[in-house]
C-alpha atoms as a PDB file:
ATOM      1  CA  UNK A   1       9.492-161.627 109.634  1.00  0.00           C
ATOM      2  CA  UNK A   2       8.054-163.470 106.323  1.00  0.00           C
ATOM      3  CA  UNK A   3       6.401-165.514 108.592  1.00  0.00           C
ATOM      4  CA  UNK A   4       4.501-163.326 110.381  1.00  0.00           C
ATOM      5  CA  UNK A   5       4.206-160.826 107.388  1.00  0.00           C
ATOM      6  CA  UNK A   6       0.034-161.673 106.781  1.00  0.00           C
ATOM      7  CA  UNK A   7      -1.167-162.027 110.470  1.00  0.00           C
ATOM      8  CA  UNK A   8      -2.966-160.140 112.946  1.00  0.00           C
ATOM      9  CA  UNK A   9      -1.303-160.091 116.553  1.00  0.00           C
ATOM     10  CA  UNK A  10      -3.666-162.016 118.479  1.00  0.00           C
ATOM     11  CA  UNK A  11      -2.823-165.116 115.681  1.00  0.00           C
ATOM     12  CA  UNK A  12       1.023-164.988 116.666  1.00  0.00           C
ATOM     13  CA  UNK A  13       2.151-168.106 117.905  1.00  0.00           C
ATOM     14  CA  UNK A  14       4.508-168.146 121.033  1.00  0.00           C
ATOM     15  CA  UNK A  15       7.433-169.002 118.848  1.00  0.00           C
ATOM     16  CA  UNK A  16       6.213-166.178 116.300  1.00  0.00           C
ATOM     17  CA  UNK A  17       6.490-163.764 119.392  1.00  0.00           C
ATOM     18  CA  UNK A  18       9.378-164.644 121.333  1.00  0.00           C
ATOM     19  CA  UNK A  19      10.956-164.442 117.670  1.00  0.00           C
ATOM     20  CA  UNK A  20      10.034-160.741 117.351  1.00  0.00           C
ATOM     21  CA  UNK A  21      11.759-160.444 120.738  1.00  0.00           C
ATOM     22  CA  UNK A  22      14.673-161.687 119.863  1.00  0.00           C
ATOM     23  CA  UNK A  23      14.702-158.901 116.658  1.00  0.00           C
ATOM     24  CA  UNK A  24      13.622-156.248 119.514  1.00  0.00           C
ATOM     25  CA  UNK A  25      17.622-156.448 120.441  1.00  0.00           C
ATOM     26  CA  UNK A  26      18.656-157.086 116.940  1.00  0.00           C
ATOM     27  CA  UNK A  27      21.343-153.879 116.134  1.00  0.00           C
ATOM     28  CA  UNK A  28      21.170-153.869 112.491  1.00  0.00           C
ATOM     29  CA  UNK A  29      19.103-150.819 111.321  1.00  0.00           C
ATOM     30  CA  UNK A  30      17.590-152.417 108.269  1.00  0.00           C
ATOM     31  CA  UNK A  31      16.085-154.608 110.762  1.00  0.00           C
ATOM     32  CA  UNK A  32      14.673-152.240 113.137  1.00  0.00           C
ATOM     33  CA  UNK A  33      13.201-150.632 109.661  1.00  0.00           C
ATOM     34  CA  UNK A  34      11.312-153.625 109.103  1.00  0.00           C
ATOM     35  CA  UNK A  35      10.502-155.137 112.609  1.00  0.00           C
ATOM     36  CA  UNK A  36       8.953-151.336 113.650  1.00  0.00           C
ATOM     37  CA  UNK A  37       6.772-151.568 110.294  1.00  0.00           C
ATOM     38  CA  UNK A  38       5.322-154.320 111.270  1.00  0.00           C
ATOM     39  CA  UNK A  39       4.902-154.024 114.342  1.00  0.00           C
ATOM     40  CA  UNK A  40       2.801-151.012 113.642  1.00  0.00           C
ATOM     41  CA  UNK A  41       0.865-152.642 111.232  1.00  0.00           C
ATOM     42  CA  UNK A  42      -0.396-155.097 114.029  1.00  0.00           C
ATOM     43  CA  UNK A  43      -2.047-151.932 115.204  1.00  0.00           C
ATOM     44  CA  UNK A  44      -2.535-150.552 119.017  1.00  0.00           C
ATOM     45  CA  UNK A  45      -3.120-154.137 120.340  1.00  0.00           C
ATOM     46  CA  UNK A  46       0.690-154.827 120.111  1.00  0.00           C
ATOM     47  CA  UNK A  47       0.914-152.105 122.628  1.00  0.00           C
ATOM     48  CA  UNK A  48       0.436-153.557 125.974  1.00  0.00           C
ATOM     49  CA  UNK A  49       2.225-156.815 124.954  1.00  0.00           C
ATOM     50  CA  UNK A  50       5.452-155.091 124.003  1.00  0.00           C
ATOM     51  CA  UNK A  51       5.085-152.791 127.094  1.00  0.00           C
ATOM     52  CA  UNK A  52       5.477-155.943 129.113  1.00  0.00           C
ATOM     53  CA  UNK A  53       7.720-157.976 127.147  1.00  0.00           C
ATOM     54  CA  UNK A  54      10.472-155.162 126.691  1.00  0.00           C
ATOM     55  CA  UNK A  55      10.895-154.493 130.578  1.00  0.00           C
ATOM     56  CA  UNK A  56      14.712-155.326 131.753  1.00  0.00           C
ATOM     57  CA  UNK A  57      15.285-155.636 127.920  1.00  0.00           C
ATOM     58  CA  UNK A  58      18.521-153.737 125.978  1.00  0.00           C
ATOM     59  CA  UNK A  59      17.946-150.314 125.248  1.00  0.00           C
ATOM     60  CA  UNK A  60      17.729-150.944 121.617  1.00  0.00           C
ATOM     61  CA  UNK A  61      14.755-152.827 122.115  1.00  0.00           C
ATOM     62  CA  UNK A  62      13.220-150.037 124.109  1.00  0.00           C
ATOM     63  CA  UNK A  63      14.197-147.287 121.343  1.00  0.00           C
ATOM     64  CA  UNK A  64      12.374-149.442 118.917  1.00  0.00           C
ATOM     65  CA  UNK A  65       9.337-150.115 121.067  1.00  0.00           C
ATOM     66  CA  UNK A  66       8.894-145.973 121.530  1.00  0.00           C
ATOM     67  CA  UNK A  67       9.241-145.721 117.788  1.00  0.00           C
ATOM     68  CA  UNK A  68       6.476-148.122 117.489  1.00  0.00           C
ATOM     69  CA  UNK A  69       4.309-146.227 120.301  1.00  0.00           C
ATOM     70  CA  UNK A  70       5.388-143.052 118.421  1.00  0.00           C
ATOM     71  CA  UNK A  71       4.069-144.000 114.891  1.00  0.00           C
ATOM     72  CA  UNK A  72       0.903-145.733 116.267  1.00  0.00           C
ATOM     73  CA  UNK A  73       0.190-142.308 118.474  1.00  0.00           C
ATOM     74  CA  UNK A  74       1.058-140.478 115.778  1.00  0.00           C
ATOM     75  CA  UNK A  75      -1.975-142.279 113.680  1.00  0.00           C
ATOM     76  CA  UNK A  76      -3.760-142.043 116.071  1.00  0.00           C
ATOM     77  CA  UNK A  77      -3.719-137.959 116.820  1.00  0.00           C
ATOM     78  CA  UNK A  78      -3.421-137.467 113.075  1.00  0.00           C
ATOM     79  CA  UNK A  79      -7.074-139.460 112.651  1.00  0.00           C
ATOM     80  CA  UNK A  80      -7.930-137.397 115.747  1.00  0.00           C
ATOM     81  CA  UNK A  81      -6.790-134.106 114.633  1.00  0.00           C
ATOM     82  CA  UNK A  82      -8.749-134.682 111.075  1.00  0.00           C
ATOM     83  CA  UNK A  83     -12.112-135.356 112.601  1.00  0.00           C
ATOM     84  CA  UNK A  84     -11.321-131.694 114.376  1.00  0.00           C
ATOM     85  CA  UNK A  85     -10.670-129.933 111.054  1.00  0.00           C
ATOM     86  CA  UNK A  86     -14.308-131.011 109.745  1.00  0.00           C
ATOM     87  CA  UNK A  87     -15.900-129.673 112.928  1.00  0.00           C
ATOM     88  CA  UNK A  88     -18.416-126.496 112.462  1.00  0.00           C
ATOM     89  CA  UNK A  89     -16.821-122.840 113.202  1.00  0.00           C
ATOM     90  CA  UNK A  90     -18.612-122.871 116.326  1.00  0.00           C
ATOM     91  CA  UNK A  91     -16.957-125.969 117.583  1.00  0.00           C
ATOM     92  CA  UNK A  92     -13.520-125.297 116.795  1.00  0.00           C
ATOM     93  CA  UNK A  93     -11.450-124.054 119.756  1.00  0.00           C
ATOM     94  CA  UNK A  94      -7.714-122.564 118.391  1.00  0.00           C
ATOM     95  CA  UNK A  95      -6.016-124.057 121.693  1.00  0.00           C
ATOM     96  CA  UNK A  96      -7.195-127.122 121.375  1.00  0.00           C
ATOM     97  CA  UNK A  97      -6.917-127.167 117.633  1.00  0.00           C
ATOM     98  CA  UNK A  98      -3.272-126.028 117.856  1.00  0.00           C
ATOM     99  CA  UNK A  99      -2.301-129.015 120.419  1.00  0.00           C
ATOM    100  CA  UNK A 100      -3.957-131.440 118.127  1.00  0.00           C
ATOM    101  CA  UNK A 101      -2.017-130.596 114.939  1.00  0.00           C
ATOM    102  CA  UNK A 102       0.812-130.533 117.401  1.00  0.00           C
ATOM    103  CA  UNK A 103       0.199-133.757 118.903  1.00  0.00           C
ATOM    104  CA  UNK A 104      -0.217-135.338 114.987  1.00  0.00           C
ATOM    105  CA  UNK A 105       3.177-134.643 115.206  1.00  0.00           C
ATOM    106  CA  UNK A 106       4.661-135.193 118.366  1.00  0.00           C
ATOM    107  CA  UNK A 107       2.100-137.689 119.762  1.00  0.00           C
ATOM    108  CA  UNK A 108       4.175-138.270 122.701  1.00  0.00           C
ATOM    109  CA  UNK A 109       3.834-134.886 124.496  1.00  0.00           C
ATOM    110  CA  UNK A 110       2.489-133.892 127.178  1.00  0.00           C
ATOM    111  CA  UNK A 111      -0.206-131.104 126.643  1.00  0.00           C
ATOM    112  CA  UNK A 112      -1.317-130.837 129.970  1.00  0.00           C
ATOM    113  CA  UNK A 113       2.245-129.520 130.675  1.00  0.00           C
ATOM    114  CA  UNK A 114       2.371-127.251 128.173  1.00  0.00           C
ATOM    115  CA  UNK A 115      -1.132-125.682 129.139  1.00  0.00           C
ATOM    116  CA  UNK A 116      -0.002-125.581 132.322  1.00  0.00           C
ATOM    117  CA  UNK A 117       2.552-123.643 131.215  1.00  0.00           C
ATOM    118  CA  UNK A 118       0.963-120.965 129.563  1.00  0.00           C
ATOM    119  CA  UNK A 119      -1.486-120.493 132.350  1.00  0.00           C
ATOM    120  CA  UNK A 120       1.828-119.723 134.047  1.00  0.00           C
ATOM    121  CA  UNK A 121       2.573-117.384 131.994  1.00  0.00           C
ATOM    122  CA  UNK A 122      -0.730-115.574 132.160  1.00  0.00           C
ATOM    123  CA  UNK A 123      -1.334-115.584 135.857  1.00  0.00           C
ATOM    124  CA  UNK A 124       2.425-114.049 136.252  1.00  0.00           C
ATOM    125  CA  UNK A 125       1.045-111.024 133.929  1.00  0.00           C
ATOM    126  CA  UNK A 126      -2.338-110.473 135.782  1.00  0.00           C
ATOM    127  CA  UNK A 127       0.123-110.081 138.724  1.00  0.00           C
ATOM    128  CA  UNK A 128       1.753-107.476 136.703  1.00  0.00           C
ATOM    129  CA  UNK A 129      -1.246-105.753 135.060  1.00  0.00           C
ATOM    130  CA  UNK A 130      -3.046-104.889 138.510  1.00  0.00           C
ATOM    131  CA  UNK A 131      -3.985-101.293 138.139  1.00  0.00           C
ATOM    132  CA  UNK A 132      -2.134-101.098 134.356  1.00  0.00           C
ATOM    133  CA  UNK A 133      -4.738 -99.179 132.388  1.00  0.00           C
ATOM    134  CA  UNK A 134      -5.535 -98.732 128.999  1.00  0.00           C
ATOM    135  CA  UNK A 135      -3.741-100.341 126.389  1.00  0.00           C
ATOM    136  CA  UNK A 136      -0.338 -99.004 125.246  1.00  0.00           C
ATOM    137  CA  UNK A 137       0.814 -99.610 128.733  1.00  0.00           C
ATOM    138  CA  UNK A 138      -1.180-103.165 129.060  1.00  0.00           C
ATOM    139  CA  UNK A 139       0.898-104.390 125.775  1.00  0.00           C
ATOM    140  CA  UNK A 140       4.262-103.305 126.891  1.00  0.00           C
ATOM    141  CA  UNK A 141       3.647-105.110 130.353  1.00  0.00           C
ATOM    142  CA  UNK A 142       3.137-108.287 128.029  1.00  0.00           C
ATOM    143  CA  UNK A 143       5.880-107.105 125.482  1.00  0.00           C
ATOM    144  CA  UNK A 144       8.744-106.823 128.104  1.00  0.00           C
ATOM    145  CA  UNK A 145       7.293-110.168 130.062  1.00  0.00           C
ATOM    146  CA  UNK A 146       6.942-112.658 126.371  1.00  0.00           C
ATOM    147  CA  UNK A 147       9.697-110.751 124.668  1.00  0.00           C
ATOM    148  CA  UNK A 148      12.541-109.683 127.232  1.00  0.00           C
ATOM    149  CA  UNK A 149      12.221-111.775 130.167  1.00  0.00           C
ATOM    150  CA  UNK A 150      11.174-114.713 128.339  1.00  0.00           C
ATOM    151  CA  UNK A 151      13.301-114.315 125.594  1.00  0.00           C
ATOM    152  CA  UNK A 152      10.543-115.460 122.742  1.00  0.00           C
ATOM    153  CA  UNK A 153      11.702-114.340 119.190  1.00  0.00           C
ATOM    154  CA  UNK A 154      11.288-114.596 115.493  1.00  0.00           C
ATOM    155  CA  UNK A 155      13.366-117.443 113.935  1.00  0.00           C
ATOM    156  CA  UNK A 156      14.781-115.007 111.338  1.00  0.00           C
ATOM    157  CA  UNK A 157      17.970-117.750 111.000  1.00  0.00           C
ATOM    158  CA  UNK A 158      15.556-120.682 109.872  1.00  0.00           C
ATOM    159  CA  UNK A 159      12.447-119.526 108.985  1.00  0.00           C
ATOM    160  CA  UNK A 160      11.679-122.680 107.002  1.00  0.00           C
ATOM    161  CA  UNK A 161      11.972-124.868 110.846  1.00  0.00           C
ATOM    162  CA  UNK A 162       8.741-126.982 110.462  1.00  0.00           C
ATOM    163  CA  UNK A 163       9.700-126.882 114.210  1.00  0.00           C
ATOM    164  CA  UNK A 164       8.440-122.951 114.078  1.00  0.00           C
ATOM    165  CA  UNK A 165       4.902-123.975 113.191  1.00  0.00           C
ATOM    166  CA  UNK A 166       4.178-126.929 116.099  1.00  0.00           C
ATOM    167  CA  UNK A 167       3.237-124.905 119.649  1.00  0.00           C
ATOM    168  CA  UNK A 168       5.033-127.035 121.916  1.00  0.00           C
ATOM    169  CA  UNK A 169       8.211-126.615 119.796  1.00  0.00           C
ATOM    170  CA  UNK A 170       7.298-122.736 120.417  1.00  0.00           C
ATOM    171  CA  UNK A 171       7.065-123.095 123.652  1.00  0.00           C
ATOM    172  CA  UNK A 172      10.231-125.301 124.199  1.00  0.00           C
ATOM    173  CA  UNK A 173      12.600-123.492 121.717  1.00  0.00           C
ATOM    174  CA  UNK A 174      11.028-119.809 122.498  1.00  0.00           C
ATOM    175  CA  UNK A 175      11.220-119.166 118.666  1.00  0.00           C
ATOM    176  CA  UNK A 176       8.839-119.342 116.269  1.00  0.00           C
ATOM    177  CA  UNK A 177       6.953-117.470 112.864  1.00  0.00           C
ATOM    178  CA  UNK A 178       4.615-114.614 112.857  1.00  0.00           C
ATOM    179  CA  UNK A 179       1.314-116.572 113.148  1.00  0.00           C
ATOM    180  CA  UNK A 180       2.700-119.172 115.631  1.00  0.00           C
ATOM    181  CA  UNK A 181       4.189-116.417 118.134  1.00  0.00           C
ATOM    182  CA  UNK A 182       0.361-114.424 117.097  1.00  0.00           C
ATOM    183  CA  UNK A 183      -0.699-117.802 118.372  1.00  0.00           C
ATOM    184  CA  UNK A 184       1.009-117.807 121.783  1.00  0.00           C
ATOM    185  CA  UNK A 185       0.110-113.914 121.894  1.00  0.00           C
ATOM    186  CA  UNK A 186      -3.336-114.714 121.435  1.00  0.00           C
ATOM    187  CA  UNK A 187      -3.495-117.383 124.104  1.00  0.00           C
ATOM    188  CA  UNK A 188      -2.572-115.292 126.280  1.00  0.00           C
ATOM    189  CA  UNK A 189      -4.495-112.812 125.888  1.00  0.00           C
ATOM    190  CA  UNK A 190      -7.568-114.847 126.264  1.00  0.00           C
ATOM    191  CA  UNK A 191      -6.860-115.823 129.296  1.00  0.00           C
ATOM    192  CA  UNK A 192      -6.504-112.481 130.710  1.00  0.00           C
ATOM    193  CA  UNK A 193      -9.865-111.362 128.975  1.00  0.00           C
ATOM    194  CA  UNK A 194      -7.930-109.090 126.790  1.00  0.00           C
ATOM    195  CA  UNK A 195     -10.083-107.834 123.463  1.00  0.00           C
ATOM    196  CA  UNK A 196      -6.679-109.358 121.137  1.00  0.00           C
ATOM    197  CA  UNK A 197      -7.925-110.820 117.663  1.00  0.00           C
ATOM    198  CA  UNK A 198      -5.368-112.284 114.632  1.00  0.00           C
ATOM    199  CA  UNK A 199      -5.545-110.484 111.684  1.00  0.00           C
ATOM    200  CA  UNK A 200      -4.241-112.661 108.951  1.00  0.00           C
ATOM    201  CA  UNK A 201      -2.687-109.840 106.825  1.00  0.00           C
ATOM    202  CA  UNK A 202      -0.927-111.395 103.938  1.00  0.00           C
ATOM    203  CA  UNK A 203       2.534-111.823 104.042  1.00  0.00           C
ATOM    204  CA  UNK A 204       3.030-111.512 107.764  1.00  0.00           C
ATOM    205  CA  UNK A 205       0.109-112.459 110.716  1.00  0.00           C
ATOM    206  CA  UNK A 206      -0.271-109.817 113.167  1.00  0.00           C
ATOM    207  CA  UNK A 207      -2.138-109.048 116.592  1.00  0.00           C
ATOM    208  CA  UNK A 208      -4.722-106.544 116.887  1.00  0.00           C
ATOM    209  CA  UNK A 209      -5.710-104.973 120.475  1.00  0.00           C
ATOM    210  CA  UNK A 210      -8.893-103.095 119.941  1.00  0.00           C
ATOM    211  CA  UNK A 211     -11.047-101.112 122.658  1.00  0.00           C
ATOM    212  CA  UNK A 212     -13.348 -98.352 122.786  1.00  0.00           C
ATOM    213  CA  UNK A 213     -10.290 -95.924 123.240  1.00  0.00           C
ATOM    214  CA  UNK A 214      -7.398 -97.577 121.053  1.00  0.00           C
ATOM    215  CA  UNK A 215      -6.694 -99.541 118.497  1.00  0.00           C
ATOM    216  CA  UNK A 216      -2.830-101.008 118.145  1.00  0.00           C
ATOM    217  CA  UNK A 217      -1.381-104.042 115.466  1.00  0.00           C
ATOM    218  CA  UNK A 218       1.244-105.959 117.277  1.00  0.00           C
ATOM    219  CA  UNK A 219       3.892-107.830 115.654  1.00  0.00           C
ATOM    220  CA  UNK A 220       4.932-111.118 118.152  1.00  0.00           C
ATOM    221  CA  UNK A 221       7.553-111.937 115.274  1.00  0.00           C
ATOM    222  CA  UNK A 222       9.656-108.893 115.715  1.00  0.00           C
ATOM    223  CA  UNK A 223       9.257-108.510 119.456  1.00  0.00           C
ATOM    224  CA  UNK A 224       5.829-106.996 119.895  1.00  0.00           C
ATOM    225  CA  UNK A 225       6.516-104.210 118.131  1.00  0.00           C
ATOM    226  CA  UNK A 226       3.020-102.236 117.712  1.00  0.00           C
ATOM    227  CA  UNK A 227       2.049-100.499 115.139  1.00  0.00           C
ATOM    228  CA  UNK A 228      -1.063 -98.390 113.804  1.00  0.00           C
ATOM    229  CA  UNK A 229      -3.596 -99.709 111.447  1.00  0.00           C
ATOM    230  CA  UNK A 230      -2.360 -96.126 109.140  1.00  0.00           C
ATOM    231  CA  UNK A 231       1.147 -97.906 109.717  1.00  0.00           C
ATOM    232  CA  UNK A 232      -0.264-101.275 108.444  1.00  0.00           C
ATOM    233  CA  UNK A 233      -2.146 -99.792 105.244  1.00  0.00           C
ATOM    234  CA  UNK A 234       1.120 -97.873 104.050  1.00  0.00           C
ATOM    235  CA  UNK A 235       3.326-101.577 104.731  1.00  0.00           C
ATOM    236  CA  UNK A 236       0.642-103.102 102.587  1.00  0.00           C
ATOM    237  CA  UNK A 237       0.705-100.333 100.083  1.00  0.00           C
ATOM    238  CA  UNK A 238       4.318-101.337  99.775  1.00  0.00           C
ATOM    239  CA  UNK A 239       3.673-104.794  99.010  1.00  0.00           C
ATOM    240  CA  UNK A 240       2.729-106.881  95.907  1.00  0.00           C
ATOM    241  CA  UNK A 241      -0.630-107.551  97.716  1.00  0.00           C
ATOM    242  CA  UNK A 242      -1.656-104.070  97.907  1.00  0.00           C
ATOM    243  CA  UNK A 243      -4.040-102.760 100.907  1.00  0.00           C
ATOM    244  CA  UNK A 244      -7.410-104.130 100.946  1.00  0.00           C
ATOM    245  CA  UNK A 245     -10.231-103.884 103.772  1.00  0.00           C
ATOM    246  CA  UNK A 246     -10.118-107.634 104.502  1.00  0.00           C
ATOM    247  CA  UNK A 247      -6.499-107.744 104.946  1.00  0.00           C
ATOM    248  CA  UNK A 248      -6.992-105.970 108.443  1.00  0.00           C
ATOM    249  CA  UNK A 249      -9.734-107.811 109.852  1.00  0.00           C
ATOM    250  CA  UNK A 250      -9.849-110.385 112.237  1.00  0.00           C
ATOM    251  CA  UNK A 251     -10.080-113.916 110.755  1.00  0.00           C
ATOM    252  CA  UNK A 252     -11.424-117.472 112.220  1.00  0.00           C
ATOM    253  CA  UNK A 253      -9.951-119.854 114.266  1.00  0.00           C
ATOM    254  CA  UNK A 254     -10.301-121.797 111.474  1.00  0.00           C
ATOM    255  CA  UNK A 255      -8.663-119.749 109.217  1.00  0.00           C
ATOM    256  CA  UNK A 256      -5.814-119.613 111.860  1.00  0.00           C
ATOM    257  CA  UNK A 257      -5.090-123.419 111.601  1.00  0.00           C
ATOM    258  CA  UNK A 258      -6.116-123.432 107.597  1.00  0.00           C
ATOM    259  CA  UNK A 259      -2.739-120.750 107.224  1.00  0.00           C
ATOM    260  CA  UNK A 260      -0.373-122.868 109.817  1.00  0.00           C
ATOM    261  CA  UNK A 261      -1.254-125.770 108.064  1.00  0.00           C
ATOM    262  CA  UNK A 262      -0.550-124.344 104.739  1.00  0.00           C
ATOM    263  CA  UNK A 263       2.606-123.154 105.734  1.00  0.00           C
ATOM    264  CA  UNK A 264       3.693-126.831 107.085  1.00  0.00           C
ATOM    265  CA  UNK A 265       2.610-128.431 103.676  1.00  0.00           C
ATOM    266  CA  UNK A 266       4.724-125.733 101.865  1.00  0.00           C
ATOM    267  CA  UNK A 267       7.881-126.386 104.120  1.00  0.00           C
ATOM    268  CA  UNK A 268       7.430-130.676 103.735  1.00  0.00           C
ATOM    269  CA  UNK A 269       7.016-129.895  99.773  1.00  0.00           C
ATOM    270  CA  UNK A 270      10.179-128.289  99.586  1.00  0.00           C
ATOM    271  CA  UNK A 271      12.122-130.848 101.522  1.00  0.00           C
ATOM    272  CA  UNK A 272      10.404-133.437  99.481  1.00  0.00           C
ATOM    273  CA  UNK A 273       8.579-134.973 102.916  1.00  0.00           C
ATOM    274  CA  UNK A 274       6.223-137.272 101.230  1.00  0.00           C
ATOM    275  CA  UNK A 275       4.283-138.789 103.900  1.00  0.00           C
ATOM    276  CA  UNK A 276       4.639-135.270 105.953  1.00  0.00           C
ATOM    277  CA  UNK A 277       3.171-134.145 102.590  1.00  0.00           C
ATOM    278  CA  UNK A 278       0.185-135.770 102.365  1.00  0.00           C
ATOM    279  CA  UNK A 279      -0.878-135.560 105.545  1.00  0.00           C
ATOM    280  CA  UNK A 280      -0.521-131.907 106.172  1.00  0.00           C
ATOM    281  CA  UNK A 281      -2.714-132.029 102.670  1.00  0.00           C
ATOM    282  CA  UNK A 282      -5.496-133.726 104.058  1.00  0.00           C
ATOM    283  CA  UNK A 283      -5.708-131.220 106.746  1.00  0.00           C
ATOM    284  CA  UNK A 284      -5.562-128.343 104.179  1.00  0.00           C
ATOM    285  CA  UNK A 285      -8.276-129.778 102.356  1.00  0.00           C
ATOM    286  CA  UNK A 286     -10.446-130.435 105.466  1.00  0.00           C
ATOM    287  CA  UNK A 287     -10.093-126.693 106.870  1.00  0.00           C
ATOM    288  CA  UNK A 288     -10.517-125.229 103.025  1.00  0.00           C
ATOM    289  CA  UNK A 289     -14.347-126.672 102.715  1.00  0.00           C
ATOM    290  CA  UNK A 290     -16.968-124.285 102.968  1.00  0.00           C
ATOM    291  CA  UNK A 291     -18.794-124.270 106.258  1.00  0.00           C
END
């Protein structure tokens, strides 16, 4: 690979390339360490190439070739996903927000499924909620639907599961932490025109349903379980944070991705995830600048 090591792609001789072939089926892992590092660092126009080249080849040498299209998409989407967090308020979406930081991630998804897949959700519940009124009985339509028959639930056994924070790990795994499962909840929601906010309460995210007639907190973590904002104040009361006004308000969508974000850079620090780390930092930093 020395020989290579200072090249761009489209300088590779024929020998140069049929050489990084012949690595492609190579079985020792140091080398598929250093052969998918540099194949990366010839950037996306490797892609196509190695797309070709690899057809009929061993399946090592199409592992290594989705590594390589995983670390270049996951560049890519993380690039992607920064330009998003420097957007204006008004031009931040939480859906599409939460894909991208999932797709910095898992670049190789498909989100079209996914959203597919919550509209699926959601049009099964407008089924259900044809001539449901008000909103006790609205919320345990969607409470027996998300948290019974779909079986969603707080990951009380690994709370620390960086998988808890991505959506389509959510989604796939039907576990997840207070603001992701708020997240889902929330989603929903919208789509069925529902007045649901988050309220970023310290400590623990919640749902808030509020109409002209009722008011109700709903915790996705612990099954939808709703709650009063006179049963909020007294858990905060409880609590090292104390109750304050804010605490019970509805926050921004960028607030939203600012705490999952947060939460992922805490969870990488602990497991000493450098390059996790520092990228989950830059997003921090890009959704923590005034607006």
């Amino acid at each position: 690979m020395t020989a290579v090591a200072f090249k761009e792609f489209e300088e590779l001789s024929s020998a140069e390339r049929d050489a990084i072939l012949v690595l492609l089926e190579d079985e020792d892992p140091a080398v598929q360490d250093l052969l998918v590092e540099r194949l990366v660092g010839f950037g996306p126009a490797v892609l196509d190439w190695l797309a070709s080249e690899s057809v009929g080849r061993n399946g090592v040498a199409r592992r290594r070739v989705d590594l390589v299209k995983e670390q270049l998409g996951r560049r890519r989407h993380d690039d992607a996903f920064l330009d998003f967090c420097i957007r204006s308020e008004s031009d931040i979406d939480l859906e599409e927000g939460m894909w991208r930081l999932a797709l910095a991630e898992y670049p190789l998804v498909s989100i079209a499924g996914y959203r597919a897949l919550i509209d699926s959700f959601s049009e099964v519940l407008n089924e259900r909620l044809h001539g449901v009124g008000g909103g006790k009985p609205t919320l345990s339509v969607i409470n027996r639907y998300l948290f019974d028959e779909l079986e969603f639930v707080g990951n009380d056994g690994d709370y620390f599961d960086p998988e808890n924070s991505f959506l389509n790990r959510v989604v796939d795994r039907r576990k997840g932490i207070p603001i992701s499962l708020s997240v889902l909840f929330l989603l929903i929601a919208q789509r069925l025109s529902l007045p649901v906010q988050g309220i970023g309460m310290p400590g623990h995210f919640l749902c808030r349903y509020q109409s002209t007639r009722c008011e109700y907190y709903i915790d996705a973590f612990n099954r939808g379980r709703l709650f009063s904002k006179a049963d909020c104040v007294r858990f905060l009361n409880g609590t090292e944070f104390g109750y304050r006004i804010e605490y019970l308000e509805p926050v921004s969508t960028r607030a939203i991705l600012l705490r999952s974000c947060q939460n992922l850079l805490q969870i990488y620090l602990r497991r000493g995830d450098q390059d996790r780390s520092c990228r989950i930092q830059r997003y921090v930093k890009a959704l923590s600048r005034p607006r």
